[in-house]
Protein backbone atom coordinates (compact mmCIF):
# COMPACT_ATOMS: atom_id res chain seq x y z
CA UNK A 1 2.91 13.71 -5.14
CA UNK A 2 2.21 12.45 -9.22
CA UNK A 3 1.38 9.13 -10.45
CA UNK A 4 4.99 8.72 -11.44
CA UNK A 5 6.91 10.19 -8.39
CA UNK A 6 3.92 7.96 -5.87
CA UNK A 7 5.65 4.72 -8.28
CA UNK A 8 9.10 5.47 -7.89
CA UNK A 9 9.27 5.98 -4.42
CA UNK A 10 6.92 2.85 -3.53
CA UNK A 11 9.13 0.79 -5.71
CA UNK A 12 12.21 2.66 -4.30
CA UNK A 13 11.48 1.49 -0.67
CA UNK A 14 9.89 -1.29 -1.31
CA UNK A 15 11.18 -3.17 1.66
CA UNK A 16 10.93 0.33 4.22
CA UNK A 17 8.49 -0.14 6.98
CA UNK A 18 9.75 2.93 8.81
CA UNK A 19 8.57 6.00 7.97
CA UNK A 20 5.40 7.60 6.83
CA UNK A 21 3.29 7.78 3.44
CA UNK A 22 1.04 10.47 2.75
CA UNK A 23 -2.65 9.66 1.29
CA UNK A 24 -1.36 10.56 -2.21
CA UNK A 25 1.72 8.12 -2.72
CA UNK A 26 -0.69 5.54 -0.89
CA UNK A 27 -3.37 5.92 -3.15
CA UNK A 28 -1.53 6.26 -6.53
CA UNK A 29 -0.05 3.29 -5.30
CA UNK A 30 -3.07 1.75 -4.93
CA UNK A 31 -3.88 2.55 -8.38
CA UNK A 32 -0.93 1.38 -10.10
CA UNK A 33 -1.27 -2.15 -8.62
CA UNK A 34 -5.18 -2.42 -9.78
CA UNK A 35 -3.70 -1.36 -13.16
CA UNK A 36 -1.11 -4.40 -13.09
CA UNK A 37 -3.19 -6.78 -11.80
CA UNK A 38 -6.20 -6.21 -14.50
CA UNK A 39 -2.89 -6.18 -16.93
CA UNK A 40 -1.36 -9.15 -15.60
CA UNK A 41 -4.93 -11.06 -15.31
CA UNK A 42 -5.54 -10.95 -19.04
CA UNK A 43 -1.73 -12.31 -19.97
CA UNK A 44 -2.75 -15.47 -17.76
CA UNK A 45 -2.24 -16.94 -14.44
CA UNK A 46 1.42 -17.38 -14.19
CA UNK A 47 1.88 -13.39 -15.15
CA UNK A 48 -0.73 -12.85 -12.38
CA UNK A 49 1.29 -14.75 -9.70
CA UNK A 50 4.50 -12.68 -11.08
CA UNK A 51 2.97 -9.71 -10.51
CA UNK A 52 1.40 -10.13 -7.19
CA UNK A 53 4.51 -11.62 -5.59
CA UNK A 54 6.70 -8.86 -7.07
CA UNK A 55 4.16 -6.30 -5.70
CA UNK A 56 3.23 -7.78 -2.18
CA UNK A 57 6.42 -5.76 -0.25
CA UNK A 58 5.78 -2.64 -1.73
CA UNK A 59 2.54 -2.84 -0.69
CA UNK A 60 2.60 -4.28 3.05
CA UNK A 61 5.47 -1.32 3.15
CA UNK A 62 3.77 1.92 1.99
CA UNK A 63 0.39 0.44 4.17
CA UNK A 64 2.78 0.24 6.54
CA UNK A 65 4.10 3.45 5.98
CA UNK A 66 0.50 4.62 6.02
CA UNK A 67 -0.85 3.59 9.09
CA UNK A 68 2.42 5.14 10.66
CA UNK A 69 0.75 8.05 9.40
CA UNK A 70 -2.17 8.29 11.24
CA UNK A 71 -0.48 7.19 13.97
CA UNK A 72 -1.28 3.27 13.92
CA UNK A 73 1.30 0.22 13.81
CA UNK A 74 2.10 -1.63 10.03
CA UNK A 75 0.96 -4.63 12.41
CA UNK A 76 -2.68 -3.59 12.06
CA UNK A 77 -2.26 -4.91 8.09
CA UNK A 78 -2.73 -8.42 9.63
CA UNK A 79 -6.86 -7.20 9.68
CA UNK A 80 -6.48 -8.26 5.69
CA UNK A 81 -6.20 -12.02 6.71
CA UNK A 82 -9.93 -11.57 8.51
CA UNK A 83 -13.14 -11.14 6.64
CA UNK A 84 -14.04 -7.58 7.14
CA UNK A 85 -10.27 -6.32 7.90
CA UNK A 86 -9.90 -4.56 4.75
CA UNK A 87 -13.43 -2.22 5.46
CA UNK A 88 -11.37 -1.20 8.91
CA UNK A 89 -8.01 -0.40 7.10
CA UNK A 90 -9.56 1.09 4.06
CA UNK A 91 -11.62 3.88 6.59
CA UNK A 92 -7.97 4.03 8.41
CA UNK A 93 -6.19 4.93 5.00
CA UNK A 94 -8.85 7.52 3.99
CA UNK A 95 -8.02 9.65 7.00
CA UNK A 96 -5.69 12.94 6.97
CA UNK A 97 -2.10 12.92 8.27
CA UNK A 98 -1.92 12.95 12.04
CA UNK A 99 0.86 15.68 12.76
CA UNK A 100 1.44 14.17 15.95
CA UNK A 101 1.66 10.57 15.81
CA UNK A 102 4.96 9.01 16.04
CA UNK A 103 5.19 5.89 13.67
């Protein structure tokens, strides 16, 4: 999966937290909100707050999606609110497919 196809299938299920995501679609993802945000940051604090809000769904969805992946619950996402959750999840969303796991 492209830059472009990762976007417009995030954004196309942005509320699905059934399912799977592969590494790719996470990661371009991934990318495309760091672009936003450094984007948004620059035009000021209100376009920030736009921006996160309108990409906080897509985002808890493909992680979601992602950990259902590698065969873990979109409940493990909660690790973000703690201090070193997102070390845990990031080594979780580095890891291949499981063929396997049922998510």
């Amino acid at each position: 999966m492209d830059f472009v196809q990762a976007i417009k299938s995030c954004l196309g299920q942005y509320a699905t937290f059934s399912g799977r995501a592969k590494r790719s679609e996470f990661w371009w993802f991934f990318l495309f909100q760091v672009l936003v945000m450094v984007a948004a940051s620059m035009l000021g604090d209100v376009i920030n707050g736009i921006a996160s809000l309108a990409l906080l769904l897509p985002a808890l969805a493909v992680g979601a999606r992602r950990l259902h992946d590698i065969g873990r619950t979109g409940w493990w996402q909660l690790l973000l609110l703690t201090g070193i959750g997102f070390l845990v999840l990031l080594y979780w969303w580095v890891q291949p497919s499981d063929a396997s796991a049922n998510g």
